[in-house]
N, C-alpha and C. Protein backbone atom coordinates (compact mmCIF):
# COMPACT_ATOMS: atom_id res chain seq x y z
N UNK A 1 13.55 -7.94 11.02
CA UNK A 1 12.34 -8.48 11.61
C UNK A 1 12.64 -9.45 12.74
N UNK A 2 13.64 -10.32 12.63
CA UNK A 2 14.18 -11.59 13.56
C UNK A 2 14.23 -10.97 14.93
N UNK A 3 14.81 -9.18 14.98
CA UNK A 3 14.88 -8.17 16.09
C UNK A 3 13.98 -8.01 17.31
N UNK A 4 12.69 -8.39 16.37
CA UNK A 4 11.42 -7.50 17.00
C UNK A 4 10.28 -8.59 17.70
N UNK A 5 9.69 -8.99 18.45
CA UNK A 5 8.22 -9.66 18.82
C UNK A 5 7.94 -10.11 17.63
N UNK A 6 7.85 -11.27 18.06
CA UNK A 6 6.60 -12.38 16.34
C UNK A 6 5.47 -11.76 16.05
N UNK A 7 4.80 -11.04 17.17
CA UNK A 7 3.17 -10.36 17.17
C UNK A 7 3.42 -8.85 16.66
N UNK A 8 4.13 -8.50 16.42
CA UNK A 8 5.08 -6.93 15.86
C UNK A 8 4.98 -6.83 14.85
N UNK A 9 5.35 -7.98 14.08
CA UNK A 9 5.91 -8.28 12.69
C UNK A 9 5.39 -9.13 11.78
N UNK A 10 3.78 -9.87 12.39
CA UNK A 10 3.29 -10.67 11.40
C UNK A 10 3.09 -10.45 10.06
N UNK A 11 2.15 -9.19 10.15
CA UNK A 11 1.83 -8.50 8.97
C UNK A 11 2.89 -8.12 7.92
N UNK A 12 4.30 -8.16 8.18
CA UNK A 12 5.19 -7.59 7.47
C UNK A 12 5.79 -8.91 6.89
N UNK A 13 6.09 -10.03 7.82
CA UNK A 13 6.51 -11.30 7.78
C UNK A 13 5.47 -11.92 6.24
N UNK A 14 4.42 -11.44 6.99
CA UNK A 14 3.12 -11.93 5.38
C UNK A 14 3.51 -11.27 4.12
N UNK A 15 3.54 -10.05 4.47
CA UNK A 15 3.50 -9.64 3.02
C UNK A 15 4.89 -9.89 2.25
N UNK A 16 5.98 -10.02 3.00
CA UNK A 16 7.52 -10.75 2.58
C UNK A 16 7.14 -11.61 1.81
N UNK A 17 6.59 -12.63 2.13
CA UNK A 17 6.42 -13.85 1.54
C UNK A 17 5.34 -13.67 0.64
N UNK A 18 4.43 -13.34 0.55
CA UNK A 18 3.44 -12.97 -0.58
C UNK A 18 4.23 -12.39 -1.41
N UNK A 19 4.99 -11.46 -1.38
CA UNK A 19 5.90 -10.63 -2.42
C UNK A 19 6.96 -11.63 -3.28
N UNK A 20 7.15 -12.43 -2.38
CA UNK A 20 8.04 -13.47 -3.12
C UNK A 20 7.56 -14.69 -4.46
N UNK A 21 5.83 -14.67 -3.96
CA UNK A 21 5.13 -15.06 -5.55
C UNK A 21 4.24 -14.09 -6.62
N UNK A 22 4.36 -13.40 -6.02
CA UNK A 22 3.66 -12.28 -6.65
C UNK A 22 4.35 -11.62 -8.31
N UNK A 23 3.36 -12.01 -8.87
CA UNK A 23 3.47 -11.32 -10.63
C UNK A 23 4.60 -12.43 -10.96
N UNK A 24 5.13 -11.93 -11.96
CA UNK A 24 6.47 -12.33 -13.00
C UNK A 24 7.64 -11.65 -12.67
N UNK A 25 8.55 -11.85 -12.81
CA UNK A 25 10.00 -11.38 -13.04
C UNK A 25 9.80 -9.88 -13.44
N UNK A 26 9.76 -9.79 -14.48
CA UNK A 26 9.29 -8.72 -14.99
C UNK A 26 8.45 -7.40 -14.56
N UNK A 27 7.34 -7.60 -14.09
CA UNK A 27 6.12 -7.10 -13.15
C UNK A 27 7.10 -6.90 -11.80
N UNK A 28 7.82 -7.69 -11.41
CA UNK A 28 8.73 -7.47 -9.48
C UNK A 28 9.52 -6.47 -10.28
N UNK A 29 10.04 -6.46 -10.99
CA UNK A 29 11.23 -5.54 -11.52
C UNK A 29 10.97 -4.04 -11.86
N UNK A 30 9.13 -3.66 -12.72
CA UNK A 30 8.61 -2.74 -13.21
C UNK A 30 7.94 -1.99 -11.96
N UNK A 31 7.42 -2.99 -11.20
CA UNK A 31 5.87 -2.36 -10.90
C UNK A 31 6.67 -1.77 -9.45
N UNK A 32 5.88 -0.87 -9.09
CA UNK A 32 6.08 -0.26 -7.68
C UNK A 32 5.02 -0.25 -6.71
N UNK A 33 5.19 -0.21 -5.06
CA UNK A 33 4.13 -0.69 -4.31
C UNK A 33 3.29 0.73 -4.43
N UNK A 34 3.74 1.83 -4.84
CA UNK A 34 2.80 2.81 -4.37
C UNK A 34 1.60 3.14 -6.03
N UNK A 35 2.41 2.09 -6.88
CA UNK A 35 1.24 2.25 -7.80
C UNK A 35 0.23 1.13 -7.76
N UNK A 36 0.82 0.12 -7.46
CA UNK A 36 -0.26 -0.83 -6.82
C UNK A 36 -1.30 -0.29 -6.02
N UNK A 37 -1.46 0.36 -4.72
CA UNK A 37 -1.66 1.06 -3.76
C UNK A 37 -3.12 2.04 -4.37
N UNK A 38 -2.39 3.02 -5.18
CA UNK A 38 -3.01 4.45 -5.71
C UNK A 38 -3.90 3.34 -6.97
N UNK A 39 -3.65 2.39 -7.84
CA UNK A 39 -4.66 2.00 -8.82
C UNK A 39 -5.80 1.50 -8.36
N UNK A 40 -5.92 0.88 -7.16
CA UNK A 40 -7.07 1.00 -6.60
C UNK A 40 -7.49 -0.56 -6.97
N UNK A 41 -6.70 -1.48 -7.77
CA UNK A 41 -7.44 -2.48 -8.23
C UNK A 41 -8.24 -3.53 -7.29
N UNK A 42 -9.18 -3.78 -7.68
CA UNK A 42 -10.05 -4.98 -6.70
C UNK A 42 -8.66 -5.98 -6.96
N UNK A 43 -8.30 -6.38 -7.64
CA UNK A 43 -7.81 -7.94 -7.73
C UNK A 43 -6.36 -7.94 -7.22
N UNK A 44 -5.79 -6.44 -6.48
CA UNK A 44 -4.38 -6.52 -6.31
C UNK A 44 -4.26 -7.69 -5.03
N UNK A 45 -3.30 -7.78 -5.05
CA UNK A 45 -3.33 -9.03 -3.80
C UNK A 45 -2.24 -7.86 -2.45
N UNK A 46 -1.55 -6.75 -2.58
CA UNK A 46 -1.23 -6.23 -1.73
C UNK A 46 -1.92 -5.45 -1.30
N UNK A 47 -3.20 -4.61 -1.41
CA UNK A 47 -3.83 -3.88 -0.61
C UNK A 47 -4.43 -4.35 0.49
N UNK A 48 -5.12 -6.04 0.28
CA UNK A 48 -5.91 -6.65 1.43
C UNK A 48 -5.02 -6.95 2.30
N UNK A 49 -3.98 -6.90 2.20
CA UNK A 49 -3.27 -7.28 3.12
C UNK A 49 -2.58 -5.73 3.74
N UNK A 50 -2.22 -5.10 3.33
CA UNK A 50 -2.38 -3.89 3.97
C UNK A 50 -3.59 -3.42 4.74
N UNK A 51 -4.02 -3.47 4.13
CA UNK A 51 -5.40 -3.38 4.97
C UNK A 51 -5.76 -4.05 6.37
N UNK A 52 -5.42 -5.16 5.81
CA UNK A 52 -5.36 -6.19 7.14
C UNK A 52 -4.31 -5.65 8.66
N UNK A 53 -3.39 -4.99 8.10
CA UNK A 53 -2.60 -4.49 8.82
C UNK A 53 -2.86 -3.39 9.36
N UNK A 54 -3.46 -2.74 9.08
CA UNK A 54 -4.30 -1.31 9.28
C UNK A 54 -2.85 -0.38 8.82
N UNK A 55 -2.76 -0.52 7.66
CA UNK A 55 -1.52 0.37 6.88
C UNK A 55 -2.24 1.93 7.43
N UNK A 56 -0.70 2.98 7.31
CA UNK A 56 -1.37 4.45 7.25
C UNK A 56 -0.58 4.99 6.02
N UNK A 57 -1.29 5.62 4.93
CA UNK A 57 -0.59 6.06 3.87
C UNK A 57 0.05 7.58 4.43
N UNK A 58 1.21 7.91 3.53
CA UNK A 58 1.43 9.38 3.80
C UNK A 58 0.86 10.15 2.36
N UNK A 59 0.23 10.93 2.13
CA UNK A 59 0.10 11.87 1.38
C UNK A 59 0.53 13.26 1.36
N UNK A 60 0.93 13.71 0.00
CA UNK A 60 1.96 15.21 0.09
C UNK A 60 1.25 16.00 -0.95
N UNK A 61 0.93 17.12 -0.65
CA UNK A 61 1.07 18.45 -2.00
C UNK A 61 1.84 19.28 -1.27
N UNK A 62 2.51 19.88 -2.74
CA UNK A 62 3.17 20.87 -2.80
C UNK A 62 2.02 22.38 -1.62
N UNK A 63 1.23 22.16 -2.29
CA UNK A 63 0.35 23.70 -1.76
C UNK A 63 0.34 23.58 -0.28
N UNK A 64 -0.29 22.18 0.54
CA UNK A 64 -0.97 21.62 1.27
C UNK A 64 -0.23 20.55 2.27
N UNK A 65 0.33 19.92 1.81
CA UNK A 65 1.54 19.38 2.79
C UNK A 65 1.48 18.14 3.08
N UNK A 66 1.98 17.79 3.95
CA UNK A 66 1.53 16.24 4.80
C UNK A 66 0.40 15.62 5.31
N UNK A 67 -0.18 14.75 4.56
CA UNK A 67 -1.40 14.19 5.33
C UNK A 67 -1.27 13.06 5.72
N UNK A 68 -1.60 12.12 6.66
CA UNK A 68 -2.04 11.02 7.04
C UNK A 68 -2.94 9.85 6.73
N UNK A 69 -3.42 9.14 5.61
CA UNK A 69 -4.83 8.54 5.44
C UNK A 69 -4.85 7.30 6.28
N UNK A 70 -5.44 6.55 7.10
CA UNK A 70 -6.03 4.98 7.14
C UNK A 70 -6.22 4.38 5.74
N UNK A 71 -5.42 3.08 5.26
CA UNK A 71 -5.70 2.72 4.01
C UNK A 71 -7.07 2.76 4.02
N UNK A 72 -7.84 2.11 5.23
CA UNK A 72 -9.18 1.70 5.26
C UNK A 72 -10.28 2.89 4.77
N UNK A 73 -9.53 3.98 4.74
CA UNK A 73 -10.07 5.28 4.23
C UNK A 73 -9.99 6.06 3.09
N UNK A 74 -9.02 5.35 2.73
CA UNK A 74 -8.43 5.49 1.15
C UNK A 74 -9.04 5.19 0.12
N UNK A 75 -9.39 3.67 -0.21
CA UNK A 75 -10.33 3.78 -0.89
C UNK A 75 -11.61 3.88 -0.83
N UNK A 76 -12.21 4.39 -2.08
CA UNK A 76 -13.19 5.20 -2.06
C UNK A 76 -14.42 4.43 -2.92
N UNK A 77 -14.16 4.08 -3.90
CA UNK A 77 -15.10 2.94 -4.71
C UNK A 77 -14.32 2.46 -5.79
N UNK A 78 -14.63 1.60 -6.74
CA UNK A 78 -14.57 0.79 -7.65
C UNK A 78 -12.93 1.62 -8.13
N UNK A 79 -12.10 1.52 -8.31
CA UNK A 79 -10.82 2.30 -8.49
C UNK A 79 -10.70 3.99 -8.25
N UNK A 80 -11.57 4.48 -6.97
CA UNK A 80 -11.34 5.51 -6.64
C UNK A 80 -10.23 5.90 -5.36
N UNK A 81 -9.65 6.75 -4.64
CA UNK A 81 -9.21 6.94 -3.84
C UNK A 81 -8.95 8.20 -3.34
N UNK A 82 -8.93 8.55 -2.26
CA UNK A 82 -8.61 9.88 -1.99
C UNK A 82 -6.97 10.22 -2.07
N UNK A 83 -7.21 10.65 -3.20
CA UNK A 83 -5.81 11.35 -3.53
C UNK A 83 -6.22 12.29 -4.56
N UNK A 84 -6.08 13.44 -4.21
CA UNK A 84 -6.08 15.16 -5.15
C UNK A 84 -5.61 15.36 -6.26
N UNK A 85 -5.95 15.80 -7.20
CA UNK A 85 -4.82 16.20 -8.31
C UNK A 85 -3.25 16.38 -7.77
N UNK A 86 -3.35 16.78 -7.14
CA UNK A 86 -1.97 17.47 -7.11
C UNK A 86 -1.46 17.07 -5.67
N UNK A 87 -1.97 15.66 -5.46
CA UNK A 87 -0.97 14.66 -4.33
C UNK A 87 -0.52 13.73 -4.95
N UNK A 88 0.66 13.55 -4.45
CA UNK A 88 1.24 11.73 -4.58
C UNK A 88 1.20 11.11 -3.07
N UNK A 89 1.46 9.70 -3.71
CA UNK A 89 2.03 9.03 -2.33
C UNK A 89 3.35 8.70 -2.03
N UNK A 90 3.74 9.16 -0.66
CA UNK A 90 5.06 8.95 -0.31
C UNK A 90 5.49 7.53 -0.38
């Protein structure tokens, strides 16, 4: 990050440091960002900030392939999201 423009890298610079209080020992060790992401929770503290960033998710099926989402498009309501049976997130 030290590489790049201060205005490049805010958003990434933020969420560094948010990550650094975030959950327990335990929870940093278990949890992964793309299930954070896909659970959809109101109370996660990394999506708003993705968001803020105007994140772009990648989405994959086997049948169907590579998609693109805008987080801002992702979710959908109260722990919904557009993701298919038979997508994950990259």
């Amino acid at each position: 990050l030290a590489l790049k423009a201060a205005h490049t890298t805010r958003g990434l610079t933020a969420i560094r440091h948010m990550l650094s209080w975030f959950a327990s020992n335990h929870i940093r060790n278990v949890a992964c960002v793309g299930g954070n992401i896909v659970t959809a929770s109101p109370i996660s503290d990394l999506n708003p900030m993705l968001l803020a960033c105007q994140a772009i998710l990648r989405v994959r099926s086997a049948a169907r392939g590579l998609r693109e989402v805008p987080i801002k498009d992702f979710f959908l309501a109260y722990r919904r999201v557009d993701l298919q049976p038979d997508e994950v997130l990259e």
